[in-house]
Protein backbone atom coordinates (compact mmCIF):
# COMPACT_ATOMS: atom_id res chain seq x y z
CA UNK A 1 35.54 3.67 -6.23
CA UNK A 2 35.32 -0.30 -5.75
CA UNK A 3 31.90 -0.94 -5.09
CA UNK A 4 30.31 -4.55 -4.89
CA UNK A 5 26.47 -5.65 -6.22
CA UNK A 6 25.87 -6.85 -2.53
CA UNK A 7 27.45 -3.60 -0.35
CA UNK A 8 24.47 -1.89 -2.31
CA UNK A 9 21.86 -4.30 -1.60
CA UNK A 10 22.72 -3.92 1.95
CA UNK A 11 23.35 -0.13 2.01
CA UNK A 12 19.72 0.15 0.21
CA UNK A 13 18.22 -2.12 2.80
CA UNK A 14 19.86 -0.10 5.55
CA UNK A 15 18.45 3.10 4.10
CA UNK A 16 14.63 2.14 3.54
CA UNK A 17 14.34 0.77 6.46
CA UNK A 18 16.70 3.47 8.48
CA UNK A 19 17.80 0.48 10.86
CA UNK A 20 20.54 -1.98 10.53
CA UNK A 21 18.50 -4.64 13.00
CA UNK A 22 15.65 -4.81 10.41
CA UNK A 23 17.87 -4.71 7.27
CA UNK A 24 19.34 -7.71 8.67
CA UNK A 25 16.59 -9.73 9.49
CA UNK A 26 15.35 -8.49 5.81
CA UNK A 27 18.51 -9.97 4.39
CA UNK A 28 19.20 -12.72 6.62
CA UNK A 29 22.32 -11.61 7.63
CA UNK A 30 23.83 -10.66 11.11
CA UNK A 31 23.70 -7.03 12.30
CA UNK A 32 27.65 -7.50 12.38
CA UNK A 33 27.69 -8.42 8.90
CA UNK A 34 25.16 -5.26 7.49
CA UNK A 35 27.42 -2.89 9.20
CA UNK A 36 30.59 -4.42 7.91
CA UNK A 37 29.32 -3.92 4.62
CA UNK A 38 27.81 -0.41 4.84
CA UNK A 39 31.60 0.56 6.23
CA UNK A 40 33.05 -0.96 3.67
CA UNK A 41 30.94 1.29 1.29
CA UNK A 42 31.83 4.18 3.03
CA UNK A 43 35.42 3.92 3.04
CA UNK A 44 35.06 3.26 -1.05
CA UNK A 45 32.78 6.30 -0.95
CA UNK A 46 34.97 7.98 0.75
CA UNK A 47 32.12 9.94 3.03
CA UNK A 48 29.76 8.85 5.79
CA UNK A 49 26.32 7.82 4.89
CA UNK A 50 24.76 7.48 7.85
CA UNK A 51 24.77 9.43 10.87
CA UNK A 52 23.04 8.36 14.28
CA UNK A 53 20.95 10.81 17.17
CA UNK A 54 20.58 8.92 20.07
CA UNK A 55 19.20 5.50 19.10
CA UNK A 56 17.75 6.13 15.14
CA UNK A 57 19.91 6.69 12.40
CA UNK A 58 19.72 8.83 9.59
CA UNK A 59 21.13 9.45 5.64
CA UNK A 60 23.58 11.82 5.42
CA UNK A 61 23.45 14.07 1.80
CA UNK A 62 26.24 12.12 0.59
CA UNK A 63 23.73 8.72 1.88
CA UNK A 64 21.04 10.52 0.16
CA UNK A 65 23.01 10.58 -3.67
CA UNK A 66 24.20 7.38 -2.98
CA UNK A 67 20.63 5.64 -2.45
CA UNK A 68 19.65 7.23 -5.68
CA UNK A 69 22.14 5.68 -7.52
CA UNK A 70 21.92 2.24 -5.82
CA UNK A 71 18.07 1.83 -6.17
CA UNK A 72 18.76 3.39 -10.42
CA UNK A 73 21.63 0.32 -10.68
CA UNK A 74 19.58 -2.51 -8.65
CA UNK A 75 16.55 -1.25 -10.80
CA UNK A 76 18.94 -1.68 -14.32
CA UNK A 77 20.32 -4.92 -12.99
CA UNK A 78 16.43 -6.62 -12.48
CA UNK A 79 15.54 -5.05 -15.45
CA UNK A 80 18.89 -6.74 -17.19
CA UNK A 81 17.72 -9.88 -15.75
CA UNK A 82 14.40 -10.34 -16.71
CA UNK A 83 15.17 -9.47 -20.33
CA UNK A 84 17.45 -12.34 -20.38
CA UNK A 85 14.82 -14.39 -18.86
CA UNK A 86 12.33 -13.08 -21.76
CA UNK A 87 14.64 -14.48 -24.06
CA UNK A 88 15.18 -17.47 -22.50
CA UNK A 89 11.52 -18.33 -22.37
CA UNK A 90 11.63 -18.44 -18.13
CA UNK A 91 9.95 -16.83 -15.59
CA UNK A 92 11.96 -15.33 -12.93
CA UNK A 93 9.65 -16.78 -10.43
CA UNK A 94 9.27 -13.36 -8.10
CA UNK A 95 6.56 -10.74 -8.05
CA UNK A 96 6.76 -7.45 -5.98
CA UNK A 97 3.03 -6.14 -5.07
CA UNK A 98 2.76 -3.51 -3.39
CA UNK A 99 -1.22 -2.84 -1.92
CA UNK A 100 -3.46 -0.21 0.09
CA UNK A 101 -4.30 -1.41 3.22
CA UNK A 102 -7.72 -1.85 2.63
CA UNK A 103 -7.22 -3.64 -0.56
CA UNK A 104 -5.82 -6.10 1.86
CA UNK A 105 -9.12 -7.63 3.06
CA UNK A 106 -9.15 -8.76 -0.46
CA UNK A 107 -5.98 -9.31 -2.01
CA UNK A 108 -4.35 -11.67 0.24
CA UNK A 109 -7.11 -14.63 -1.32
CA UNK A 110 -6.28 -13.18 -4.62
CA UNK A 111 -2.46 -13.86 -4.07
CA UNK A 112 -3.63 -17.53 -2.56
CA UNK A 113 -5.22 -18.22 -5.69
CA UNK A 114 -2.56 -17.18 -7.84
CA UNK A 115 0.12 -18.81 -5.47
CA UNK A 116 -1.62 -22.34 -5.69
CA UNK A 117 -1.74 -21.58 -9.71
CA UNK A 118 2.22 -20.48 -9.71
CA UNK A 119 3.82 -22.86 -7.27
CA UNK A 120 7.14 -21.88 -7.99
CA UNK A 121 6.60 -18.10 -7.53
CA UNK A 122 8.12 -16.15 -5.15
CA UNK A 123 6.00 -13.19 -3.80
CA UNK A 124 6.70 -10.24 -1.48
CA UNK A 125 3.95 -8.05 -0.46
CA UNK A 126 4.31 -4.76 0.71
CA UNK A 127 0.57 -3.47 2.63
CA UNK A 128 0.91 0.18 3.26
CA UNK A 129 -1.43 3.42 2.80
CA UNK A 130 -1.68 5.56 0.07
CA UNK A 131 0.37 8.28 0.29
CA UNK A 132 3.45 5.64 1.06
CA UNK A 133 2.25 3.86 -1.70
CA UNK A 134 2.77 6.96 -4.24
CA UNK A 135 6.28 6.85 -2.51
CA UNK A 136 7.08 3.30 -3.69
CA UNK A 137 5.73 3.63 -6.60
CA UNK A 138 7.80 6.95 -7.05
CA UNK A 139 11.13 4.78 -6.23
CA UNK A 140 9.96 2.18 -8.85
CA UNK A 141 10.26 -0.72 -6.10
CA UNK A 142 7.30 -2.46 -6.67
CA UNK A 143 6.33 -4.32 -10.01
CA UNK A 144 2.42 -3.52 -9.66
CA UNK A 145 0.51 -1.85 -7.19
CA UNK A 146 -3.41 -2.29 -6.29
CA UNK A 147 -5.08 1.14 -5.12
CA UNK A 148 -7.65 3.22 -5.69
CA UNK A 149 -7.45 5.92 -8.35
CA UNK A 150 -4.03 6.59 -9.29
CA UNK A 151 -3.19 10.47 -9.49
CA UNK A 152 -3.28 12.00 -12.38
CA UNK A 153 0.13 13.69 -11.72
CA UNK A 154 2.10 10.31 -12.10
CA UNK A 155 3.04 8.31 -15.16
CA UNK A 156 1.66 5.39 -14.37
CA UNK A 157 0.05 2.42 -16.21
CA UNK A 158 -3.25 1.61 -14.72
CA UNK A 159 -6.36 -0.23 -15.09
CA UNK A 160 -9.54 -0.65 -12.86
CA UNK A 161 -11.04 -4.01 -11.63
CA UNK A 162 -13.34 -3.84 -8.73
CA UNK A 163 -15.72 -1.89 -7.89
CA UNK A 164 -14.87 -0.31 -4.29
CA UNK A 165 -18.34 1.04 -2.63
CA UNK A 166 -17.49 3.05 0.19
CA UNK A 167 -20.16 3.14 2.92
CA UNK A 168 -21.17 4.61 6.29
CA UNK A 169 -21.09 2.28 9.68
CA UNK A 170 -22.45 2.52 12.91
CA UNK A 171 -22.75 0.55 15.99
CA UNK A 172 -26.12 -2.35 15.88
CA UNK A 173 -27.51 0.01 18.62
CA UNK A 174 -27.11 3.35 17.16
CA UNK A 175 -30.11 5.43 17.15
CA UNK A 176 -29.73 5.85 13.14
CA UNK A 177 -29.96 2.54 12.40
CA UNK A 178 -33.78 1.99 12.05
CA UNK A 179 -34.11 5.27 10.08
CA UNK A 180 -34.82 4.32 6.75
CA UNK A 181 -33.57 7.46 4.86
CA UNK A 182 -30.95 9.94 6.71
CA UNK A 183 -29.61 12.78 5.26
CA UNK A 184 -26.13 14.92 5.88
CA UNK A 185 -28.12 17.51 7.48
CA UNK A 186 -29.57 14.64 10.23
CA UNK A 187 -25.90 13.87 10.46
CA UNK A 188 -24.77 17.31 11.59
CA UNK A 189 -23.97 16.44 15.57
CA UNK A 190 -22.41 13.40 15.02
CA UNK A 191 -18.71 12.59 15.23
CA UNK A 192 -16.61 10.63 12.63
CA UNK A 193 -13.91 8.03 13.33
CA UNK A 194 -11.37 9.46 10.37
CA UNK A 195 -8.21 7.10 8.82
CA UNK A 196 -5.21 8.62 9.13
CA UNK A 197 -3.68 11.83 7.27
CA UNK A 198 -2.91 9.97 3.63
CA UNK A 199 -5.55 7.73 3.41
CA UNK A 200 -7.25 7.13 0.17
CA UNK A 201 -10.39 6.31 1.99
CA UNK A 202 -9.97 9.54 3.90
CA UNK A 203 -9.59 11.19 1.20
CA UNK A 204 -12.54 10.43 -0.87
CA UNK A 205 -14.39 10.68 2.43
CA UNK A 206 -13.04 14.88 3.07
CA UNK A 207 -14.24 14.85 -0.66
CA UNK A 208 -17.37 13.85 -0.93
CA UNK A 209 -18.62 15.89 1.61
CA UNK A 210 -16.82 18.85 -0.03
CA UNK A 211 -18.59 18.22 -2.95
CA UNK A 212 -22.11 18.41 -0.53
CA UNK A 213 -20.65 21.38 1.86
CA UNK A 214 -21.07 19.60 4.82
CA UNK A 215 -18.55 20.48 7.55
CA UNK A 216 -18.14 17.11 9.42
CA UNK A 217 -17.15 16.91 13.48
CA UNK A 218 -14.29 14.85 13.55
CA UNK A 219 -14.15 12.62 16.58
CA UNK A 220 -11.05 10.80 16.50
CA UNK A 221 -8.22 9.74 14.24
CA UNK A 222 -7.12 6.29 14.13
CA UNK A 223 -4.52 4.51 12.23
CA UNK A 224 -5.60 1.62 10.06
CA UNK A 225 -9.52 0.17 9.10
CA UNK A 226 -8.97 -2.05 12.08
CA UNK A 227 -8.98 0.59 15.17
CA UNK A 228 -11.90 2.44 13.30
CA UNK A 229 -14.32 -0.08 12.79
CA UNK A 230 -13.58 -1.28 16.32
CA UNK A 231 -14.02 2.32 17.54
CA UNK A 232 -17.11 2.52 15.94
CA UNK A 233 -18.31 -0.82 17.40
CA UNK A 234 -17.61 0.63 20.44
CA UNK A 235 -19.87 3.40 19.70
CA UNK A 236 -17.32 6.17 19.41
CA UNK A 237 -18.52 7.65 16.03
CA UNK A 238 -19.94 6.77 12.68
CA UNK A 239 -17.43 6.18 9.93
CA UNK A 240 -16.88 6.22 6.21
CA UNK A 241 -15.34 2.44 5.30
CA UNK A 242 -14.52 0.17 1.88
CA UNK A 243 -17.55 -2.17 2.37
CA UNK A 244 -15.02 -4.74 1.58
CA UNK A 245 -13.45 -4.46 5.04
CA UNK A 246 -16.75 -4.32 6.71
CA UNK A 247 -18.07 -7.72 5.27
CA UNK A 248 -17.45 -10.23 7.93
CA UNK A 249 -18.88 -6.99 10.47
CA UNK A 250 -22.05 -6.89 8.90
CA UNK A 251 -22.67 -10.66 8.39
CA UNK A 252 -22.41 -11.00 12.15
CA UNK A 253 -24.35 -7.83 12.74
CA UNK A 254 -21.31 -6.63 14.39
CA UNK A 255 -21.45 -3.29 12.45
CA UNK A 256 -24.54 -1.85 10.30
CA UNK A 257 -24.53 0.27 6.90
CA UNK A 258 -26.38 3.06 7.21
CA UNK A 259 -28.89 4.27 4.31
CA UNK A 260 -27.42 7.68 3.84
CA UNK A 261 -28.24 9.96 0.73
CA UNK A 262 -25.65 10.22 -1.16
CA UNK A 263 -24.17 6.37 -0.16
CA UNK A 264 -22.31 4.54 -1.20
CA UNK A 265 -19.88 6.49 -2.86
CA UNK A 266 -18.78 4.14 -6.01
CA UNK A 267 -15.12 4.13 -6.36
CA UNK A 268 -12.84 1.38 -8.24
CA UNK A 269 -9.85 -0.39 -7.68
CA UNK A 270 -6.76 -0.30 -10.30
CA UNK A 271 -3.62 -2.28 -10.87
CA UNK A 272 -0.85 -0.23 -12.05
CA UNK A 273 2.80 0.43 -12.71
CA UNK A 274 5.24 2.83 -13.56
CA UNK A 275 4.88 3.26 -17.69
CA UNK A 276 8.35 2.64 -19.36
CA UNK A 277 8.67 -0.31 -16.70
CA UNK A 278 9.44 -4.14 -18.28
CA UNK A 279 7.58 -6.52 -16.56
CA UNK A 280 8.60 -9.86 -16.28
CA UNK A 281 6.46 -12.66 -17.10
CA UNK A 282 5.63 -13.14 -13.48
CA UNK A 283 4.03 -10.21 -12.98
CA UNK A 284 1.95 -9.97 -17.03
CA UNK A 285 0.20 -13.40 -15.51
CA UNK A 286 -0.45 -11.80 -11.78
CA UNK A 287 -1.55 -8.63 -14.24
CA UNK A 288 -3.62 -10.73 -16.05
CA UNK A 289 -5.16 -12.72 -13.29
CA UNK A 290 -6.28 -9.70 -11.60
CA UNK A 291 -7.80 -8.27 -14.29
CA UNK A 292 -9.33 -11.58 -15.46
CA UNK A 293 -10.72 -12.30 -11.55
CA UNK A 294 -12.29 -8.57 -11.59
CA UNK A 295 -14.26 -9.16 -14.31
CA UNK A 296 -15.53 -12.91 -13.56
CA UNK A 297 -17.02 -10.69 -10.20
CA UNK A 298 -18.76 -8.19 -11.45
């Protein structure tokens, strides 16, 4: 097979984001151009890689093998490069982060600060839940990550940072809101706003009141921190939030914390990586800022 560096690049592209309208505006190439060079792969490969139902496109198997092999050589190739850069003394100037959405409210002034400290580098950030988190970190895409508590069941790399309190909202005019101490049991005919299925704050949520056997009434499901603490501004349901995205809410008296027993529950925040992976020196100083910044705000 004659294969080229770039046909990969664009047949990975293609694949991740299962469109050849978005690989292209990825790449900054014309659609014309991405599908030249997936067919050109194809006819090397010998098999089709894609097949299309209706308007969305799909791998094939033979696209399946093929992306693993094209993410393992792109992953050998960056690797390849940054050790020359090691040696060389230079930074490759480009740092792939990958983040939970709710770090978000967070991280984007700790990549402002680090940008305005590192000029030259070149970062791509990737904001995404949890469980597609895992799933990058799985394909070794990103160089770090920033999540809460990294499964056990991975071989990651990790250290914590931040302390992540997780506390329960309500509208200003909820009836709640002048009690000074509730407990689960007064919480028994209320209805929760939930994050979607994958959620790390969902999760920890379903947890802890495992842990106290209460059976909550769930009263919607909505996708993202955004359409839950609006729904519960709107008085649709308490919720379970990061107090980090609730800060600006609560300032403006927008959204109040509830005193719940129990609350908050104290989580943390880690950086991590696959172990085994070489990280270039861009991403040992983001590494080191983060941990570094965590500490100076304790």
């Amino acid at each position: 097979m004659h294969i080229t560096i770039r046909q990969l690049q664009v047949f990975e592209a293609v694949a991740r984001r299962l469109s050849y309208t978005r690989a292209a505006e990825e790449l900054h190439l014309t659609q014309p151009a991405v599908s030249m060079q997936v067919k050109q792969l194809e006819g090397s490969v010998g098999l089709p890689l894609f097949e299309q139902m209706g308007k969305k496109i799909y791998l094939t198997q033979a696209g399946d093998v093929m992306l693993v092999h094209a993410r393992t050589i792109m992953q050998h190739l960056a690797s390849a490069a940054e050790e020359m850069n090691d040696l060389r003394g230079v930074d490759s100037g480009r740092l792939r982060i990958a983040i939970a959405s709710t770090v978000n409210y967070f991280a984007t002034q700790l990549l402002a600060t680090f940008a305005r400290e590192h000029p030259a580098v070149e970062i791509f950030l990737d904001v995404t839940n949890r469980e597609s988190l895992l799933s990058r970190l799985e394909d070794n895409i990103p160089d770090l990550v920033l999540m809460g508590k990294p499964p056990v069941d991975m071989d990651l790399v990790s250290e914590s940072f931040m302390d992540n309190p997780l506390i329960m909202i309500a509208a200003p005019d909820h009836p709640m809101v002048k009690q000074r101490e509730i407990t689960l049991a007064d919480l028994a005919q209320e209805h929760f706003l939930v994050r979607e299925s994958g959620s790390g704050t969902r999760a920890a949520m379903e947890r802890f009141f495992s842990e106290q056997s209460f059976e909550y009434r769930k009263g919607m499901e909505l996708t993202g921190n955004e359409a839950v603490k609006q729904g519960v501004e709107a008085g649709l349901g308490l919720a379970i939030v990061s107090a980090h995205t609730v800060e600006q809410e609560l300032t403006l008296k927008r959204l109040v914390a509830l005193k719940v027993q129990g609350l908050p529950i104290m989580r943390r925040w880690y950086i991590a990586h696959r172990r085994g992976k070489r990280l270039s020196v861009t991403a040992k100083a983001f590494r080191r800022f983060v941990l570094d910044t965590g500490v100076r705000d304790a």
